[in-house]
C-alpha atoms as a PDB file:
ATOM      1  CA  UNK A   1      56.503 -68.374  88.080  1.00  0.00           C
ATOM      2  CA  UNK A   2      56.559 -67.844  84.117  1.00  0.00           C
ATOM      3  CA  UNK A   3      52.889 -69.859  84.087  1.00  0.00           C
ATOM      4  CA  UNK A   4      51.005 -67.606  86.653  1.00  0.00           C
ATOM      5  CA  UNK A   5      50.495 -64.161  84.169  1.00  0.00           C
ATOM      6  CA  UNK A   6      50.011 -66.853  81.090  1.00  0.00           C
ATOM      7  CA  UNK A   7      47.081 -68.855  83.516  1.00  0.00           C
ATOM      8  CA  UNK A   8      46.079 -65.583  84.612  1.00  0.00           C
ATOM      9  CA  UNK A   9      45.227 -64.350  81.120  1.00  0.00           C
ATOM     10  CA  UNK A  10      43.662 -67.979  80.135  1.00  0.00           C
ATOM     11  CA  UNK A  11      41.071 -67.217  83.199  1.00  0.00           C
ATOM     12  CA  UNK A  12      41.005 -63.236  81.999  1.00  0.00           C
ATOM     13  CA  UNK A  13      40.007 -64.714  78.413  1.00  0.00           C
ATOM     14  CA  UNK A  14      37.090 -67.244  80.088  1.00  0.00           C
ATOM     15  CA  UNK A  15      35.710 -64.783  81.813  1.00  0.00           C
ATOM     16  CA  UNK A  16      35.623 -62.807  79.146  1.00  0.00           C
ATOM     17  CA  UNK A  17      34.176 -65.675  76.964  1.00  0.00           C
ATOM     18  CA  UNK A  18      31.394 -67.101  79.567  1.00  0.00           C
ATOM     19  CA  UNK A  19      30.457 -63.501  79.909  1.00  0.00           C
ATOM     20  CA  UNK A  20      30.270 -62.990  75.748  1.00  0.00           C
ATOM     21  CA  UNK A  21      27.989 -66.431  75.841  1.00  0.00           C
ATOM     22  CA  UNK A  22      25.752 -65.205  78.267  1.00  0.00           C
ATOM     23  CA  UNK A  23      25.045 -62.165  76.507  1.00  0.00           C
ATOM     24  CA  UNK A  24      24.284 -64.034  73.166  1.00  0.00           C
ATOM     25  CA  UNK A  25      22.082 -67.025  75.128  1.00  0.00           C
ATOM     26  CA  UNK A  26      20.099 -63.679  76.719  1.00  0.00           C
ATOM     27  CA  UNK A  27      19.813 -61.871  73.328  1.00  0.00           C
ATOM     28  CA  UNK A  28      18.485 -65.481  71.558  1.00  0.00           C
ATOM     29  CA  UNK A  29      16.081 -65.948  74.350  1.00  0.00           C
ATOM     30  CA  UNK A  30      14.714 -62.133  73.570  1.00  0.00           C
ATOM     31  CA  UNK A  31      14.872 -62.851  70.027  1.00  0.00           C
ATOM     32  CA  UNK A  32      12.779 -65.743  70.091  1.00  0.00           C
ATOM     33  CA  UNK A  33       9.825 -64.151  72.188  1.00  0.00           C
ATOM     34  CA  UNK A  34       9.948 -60.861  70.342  1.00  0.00           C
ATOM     35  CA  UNK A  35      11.264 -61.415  67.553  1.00  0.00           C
ATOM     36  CA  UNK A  36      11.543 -65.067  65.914  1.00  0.00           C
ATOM     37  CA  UNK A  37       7.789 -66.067  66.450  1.00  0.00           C
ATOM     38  CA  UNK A  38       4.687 -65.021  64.116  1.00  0.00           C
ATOM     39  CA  UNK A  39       3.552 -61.295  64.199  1.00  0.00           C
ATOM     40  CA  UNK A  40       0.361 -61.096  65.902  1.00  0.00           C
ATOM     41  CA  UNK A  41      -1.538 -60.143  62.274  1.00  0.00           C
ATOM     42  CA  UNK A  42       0.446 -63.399  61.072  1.00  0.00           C
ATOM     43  CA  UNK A  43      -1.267 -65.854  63.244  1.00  0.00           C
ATOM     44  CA  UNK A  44      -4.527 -63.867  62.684  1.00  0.00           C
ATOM     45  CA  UNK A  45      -4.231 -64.601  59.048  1.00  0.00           C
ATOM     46  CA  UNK A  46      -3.397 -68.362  59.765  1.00  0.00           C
ATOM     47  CA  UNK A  47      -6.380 -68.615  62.437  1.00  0.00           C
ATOM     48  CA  UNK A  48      -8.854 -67.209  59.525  1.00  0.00           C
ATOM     49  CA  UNK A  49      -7.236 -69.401  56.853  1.00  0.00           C
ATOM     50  CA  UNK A  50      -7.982 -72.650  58.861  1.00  0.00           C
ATOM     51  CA  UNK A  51     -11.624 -71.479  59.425  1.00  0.00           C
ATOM     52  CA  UNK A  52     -12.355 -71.072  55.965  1.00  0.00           C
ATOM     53  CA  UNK A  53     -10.705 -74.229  55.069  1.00  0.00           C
ATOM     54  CA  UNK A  54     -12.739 -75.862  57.805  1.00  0.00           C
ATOM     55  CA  UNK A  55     -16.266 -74.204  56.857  1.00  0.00           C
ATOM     56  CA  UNK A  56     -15.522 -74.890  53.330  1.00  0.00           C
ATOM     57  CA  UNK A  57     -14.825 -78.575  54.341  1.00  0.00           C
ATOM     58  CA  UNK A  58     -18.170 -78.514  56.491  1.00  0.00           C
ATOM     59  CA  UNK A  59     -19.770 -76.857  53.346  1.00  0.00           C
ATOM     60  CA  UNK A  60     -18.878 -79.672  51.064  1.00  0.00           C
ATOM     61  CA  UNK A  61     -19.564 -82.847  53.143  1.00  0.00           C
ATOM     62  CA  UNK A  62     -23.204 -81.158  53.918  1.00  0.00           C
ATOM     63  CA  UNK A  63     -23.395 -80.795  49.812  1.00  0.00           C
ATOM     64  CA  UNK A  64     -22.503 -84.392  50.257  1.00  0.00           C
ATOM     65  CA  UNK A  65     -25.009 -85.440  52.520  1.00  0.00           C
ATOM     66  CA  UNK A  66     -28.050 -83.245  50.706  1.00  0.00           C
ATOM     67  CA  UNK A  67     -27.239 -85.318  47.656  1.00  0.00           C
ATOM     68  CA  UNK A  68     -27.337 -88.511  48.743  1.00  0.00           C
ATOM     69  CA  UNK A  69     -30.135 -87.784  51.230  1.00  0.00           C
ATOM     70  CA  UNK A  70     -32.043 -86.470  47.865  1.00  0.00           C
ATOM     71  CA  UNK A  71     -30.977 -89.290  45.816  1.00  0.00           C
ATOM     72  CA  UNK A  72     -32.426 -91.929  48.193  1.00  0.00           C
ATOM     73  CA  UNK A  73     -35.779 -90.422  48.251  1.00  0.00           C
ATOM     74  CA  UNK A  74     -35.616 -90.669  44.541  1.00  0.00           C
ATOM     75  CA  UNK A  75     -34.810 -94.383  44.497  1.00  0.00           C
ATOM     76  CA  UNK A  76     -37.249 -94.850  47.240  1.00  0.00           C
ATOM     77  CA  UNK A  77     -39.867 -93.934  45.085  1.00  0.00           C
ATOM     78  CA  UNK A  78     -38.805 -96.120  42.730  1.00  0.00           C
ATOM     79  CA  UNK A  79     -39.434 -99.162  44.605  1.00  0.00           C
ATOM     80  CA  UNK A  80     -42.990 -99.140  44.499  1.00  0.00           C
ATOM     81  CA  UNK A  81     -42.607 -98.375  41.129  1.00  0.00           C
ATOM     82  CA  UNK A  82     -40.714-101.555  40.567  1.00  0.00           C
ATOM     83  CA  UNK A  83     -43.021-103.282  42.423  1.00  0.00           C
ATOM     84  CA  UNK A  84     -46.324-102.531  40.426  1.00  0.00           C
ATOM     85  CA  UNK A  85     -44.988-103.278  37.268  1.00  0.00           C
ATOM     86  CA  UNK A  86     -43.655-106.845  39.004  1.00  0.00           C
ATOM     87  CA  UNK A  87     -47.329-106.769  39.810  1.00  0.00           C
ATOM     88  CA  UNK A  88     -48.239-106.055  36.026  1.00  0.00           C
ATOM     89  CA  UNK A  89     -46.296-109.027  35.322  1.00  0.00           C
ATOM     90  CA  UNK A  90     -47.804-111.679  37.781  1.00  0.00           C
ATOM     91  CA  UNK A  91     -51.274-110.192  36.836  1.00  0.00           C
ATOM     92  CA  UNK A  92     -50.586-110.983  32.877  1.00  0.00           C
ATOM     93  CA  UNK A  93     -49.534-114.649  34.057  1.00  0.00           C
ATOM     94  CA  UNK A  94     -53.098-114.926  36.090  1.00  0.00           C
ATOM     95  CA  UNK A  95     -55.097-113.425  32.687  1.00  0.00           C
ATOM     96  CA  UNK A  96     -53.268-116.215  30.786  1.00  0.00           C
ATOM     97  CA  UNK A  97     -53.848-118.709  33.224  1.00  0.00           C
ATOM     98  CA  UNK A  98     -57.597-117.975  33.273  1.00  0.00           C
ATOM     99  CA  UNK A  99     -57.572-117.838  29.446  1.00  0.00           C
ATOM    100  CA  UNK A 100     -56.444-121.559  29.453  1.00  0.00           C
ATOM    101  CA  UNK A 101     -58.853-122.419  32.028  1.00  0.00           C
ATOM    102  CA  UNK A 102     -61.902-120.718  29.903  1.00  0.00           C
ATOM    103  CA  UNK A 103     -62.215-118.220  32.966  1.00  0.00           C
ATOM    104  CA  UNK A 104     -63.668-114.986  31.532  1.00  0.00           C
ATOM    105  CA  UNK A 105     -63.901-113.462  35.313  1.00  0.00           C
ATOM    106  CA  UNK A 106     -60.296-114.801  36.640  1.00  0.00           C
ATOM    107  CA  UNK A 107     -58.887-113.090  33.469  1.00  0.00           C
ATOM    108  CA  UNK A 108     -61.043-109.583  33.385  1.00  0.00           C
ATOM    109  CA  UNK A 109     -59.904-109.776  37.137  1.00  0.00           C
ATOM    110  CA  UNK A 110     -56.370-110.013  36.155  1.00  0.00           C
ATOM    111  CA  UNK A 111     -56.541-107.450  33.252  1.00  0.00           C
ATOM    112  CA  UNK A 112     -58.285-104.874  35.811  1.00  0.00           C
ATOM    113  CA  UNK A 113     -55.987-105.272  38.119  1.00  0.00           C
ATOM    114  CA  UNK A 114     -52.804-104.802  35.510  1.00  0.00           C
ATOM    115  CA  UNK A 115     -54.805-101.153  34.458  1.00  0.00           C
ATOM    116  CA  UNK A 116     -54.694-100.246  37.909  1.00  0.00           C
ATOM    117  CA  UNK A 117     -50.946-101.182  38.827  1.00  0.00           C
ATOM    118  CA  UNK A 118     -49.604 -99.291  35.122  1.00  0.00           C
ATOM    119  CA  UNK A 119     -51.820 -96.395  36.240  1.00  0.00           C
ATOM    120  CA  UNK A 120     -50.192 -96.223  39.664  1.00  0.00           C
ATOM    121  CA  UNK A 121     -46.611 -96.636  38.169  1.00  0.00           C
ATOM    122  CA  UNK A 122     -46.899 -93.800  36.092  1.00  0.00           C
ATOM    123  CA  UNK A 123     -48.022 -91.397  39.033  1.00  0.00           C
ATOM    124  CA  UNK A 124     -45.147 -92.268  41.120  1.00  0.00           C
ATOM    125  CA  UNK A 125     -42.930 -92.159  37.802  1.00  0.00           C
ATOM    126  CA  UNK A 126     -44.199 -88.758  37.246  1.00  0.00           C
ATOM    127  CA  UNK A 127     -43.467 -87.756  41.269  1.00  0.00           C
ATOM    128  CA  UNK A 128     -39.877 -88.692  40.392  1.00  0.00           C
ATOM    129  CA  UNK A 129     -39.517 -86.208  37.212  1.00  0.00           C
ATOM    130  CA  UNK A 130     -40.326 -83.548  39.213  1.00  0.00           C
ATOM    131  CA  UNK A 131     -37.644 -84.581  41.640  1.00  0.00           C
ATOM    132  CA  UNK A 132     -34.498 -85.171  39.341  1.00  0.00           C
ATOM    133  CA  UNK A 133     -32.102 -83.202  37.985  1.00  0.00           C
ATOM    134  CA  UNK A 134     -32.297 -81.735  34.319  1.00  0.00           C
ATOM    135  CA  UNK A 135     -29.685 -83.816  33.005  1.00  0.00           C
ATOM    136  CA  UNK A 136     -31.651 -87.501  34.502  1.00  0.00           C
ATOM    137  CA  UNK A 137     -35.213 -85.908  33.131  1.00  0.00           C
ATOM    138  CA  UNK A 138     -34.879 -87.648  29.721  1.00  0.00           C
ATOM    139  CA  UNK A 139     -34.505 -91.440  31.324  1.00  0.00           C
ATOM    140  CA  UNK A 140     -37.219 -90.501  33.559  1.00  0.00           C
ATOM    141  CA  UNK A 141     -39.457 -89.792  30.719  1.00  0.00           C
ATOM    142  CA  UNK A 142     -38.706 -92.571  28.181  1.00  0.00           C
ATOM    143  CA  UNK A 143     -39.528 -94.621  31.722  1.00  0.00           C
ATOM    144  CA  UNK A 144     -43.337 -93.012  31.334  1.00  0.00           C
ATOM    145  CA  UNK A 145     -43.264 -92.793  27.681  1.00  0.00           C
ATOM    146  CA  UNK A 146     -43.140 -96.397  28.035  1.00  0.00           C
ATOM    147  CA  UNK A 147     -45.595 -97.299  30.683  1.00  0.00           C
ATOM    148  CA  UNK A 148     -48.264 -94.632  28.805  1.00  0.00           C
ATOM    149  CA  UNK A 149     -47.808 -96.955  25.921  1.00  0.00           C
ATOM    150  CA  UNK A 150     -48.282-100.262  27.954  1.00  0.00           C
ATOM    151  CA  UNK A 151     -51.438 -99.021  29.126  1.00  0.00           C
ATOM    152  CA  UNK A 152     -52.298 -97.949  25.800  1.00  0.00           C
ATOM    153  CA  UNK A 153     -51.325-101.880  24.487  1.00  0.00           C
ATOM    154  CA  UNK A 154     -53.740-103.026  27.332  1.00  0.00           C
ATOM    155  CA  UNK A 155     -56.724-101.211  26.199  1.00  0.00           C
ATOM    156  CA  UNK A 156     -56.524-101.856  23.048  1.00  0.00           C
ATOM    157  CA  UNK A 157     -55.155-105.084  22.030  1.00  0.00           C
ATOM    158  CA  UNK A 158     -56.231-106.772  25.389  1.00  0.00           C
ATOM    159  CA  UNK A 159     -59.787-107.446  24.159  1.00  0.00           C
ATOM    160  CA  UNK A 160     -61.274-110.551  26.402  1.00  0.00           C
ATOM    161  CA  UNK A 161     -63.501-113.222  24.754  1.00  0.00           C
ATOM    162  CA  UNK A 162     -66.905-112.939  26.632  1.00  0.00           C
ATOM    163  CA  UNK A 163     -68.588-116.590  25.877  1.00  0.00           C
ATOM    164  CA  UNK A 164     -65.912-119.147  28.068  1.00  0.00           C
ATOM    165  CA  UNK A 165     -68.352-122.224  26.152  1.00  0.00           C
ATOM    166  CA  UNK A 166     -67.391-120.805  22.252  1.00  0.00           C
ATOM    167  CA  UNK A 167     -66.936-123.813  20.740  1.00  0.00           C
ATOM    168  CA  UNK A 168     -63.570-122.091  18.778  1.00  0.00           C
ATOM    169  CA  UNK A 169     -62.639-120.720  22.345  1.00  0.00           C
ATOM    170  CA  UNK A 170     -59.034-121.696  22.195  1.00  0.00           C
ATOM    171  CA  UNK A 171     -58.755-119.730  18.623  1.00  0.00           C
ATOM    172  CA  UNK A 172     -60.826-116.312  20.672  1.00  0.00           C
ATOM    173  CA  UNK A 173     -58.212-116.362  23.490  1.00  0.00           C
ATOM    174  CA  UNK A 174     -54.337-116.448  21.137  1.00  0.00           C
ATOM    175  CA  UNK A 175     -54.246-112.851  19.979  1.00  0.00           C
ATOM    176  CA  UNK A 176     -54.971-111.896  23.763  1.00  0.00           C
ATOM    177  CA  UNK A 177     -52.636-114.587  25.070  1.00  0.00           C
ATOM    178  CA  UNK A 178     -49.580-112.720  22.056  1.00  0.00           C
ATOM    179  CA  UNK A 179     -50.776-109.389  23.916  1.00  0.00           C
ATOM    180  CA  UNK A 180     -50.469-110.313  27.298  1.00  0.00           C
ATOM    181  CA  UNK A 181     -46.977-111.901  26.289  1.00  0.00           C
ATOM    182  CA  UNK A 182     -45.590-108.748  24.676  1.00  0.00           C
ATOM    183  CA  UNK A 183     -46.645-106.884  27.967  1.00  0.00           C
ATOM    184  CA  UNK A 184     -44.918-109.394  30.639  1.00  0.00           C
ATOM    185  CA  UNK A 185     -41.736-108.190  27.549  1.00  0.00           C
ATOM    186  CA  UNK A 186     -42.485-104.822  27.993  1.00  0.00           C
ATOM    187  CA  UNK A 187     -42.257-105.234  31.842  1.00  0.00           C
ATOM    188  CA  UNK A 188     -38.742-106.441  31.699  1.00  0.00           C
ATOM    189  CA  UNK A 189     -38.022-103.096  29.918  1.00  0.00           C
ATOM    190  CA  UNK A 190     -39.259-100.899  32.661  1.00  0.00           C
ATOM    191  CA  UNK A 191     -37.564-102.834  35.208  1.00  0.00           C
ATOM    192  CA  UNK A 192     -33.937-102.995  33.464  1.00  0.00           C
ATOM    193  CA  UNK A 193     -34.756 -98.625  33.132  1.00  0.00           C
ATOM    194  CA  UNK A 194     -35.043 -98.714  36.330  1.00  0.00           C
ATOM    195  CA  UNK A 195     -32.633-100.327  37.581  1.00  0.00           C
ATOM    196  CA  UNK A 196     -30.181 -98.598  35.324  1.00  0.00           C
ATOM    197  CA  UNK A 197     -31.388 -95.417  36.853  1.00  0.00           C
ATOM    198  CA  UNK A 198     -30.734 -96.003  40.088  1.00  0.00           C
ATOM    199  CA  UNK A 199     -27.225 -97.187  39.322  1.00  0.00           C
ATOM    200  CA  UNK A 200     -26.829 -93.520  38.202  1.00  0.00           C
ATOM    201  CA  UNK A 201     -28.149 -91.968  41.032  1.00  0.00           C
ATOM    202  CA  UNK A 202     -26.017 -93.602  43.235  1.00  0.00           C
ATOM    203  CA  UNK A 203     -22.682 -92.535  40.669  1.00  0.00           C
ATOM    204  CA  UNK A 204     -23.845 -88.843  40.557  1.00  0.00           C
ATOM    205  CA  UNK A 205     -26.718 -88.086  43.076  1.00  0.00           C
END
């Protein structure tokens, strides 16, 4: 029949064809685990890459945590700092207290205990100078600048009437009574420093 040599080269042609596919499916598959992934040097370089991205990223968050970690010791120390010159401030409320109630020993009591409390503020104040960065030195020292100077206020303005029966009594006891005042001020000063400060450390540790 006329069909049989046209079939015959239709199944001649498929051979042909399924024979020409399996060549190109064999020569992908070749390809693609000789030739068509990364060089061996190529993932080397991509291997090293991530490692240094991954030690740098170790490298930073350790920065990270050495800062903070530093910066918390530093506002550590200011707490007890805080808290003496709170102290200072209660104490000058006692010394006026006493002062109205023609106490000579509450108040001296009072005063000696403010000397002591400014002198321990300044030692820890003077701990955290050492500890901050050149750039936070300044605040720290206008901080002890300012507590030398209240200490200074207290010695020599402070003076303490010595007879509690002086008939003028209430006239001996005002100009301490203004002093102790302008210290409890003063005190408000160091704290509002302070706190300042620590809002800094805890922007740029």
């Amino acid at each position: 029949m006329v069909f049989e040599p046209v079939l015959g080269t239709v199944n001649e042609f498929i051979d042909y064809a399924l024979i020409i596919a399996g060549i190109m499916i064999i020569y992908y598959i070749v390809r693609f685990f000789t030739v068509g992934g990364p060089s061996k040097e190529t993932k080397q370089e991509e291997e090293r890459q991530r490692v240094e991205q991954f030690k740098g990223w170790v490298g930073k968050k350790t920065e990270e945590h050495k800062n903070k970690k530093a910066a918390a010791g530093r506002t550590a120390l200011l707490k007890p700092a805080s808290g003496f010159i709170i102290r200072v401030h209660d104490n000058a409320d006692k010394a006026t207290d006493a002062l109205d109630d023609n106490s000579v020993a509450g108040a001296s009591r009072a005063v000696g205990r403010i000397k002591d409390d400014l002198k321990s503020a300044r030692r820890l104040l003077r701990v955290v100078r050492g500890k901050v960065k050149a750039d936070k030195k300044v605040h720290v020292k206008e901080l002890i600048a300012l507590v030398e100077k209240m200490e200074k206020d207290v010695h020599d303005k402070i003076t303490l009437p010595t007879d509690f029966k002086a008939p003028n009594w209430k006239n001996l006891v005002v100009e301490p009574k203004e002093n102790l005042e302008a210290l409890k001020t003063s005190c408000g000063t160091v704290l509002k420093m302070i706190d300042e400060f620590v809002e800094t450390e805890k922007v740029t540790p």
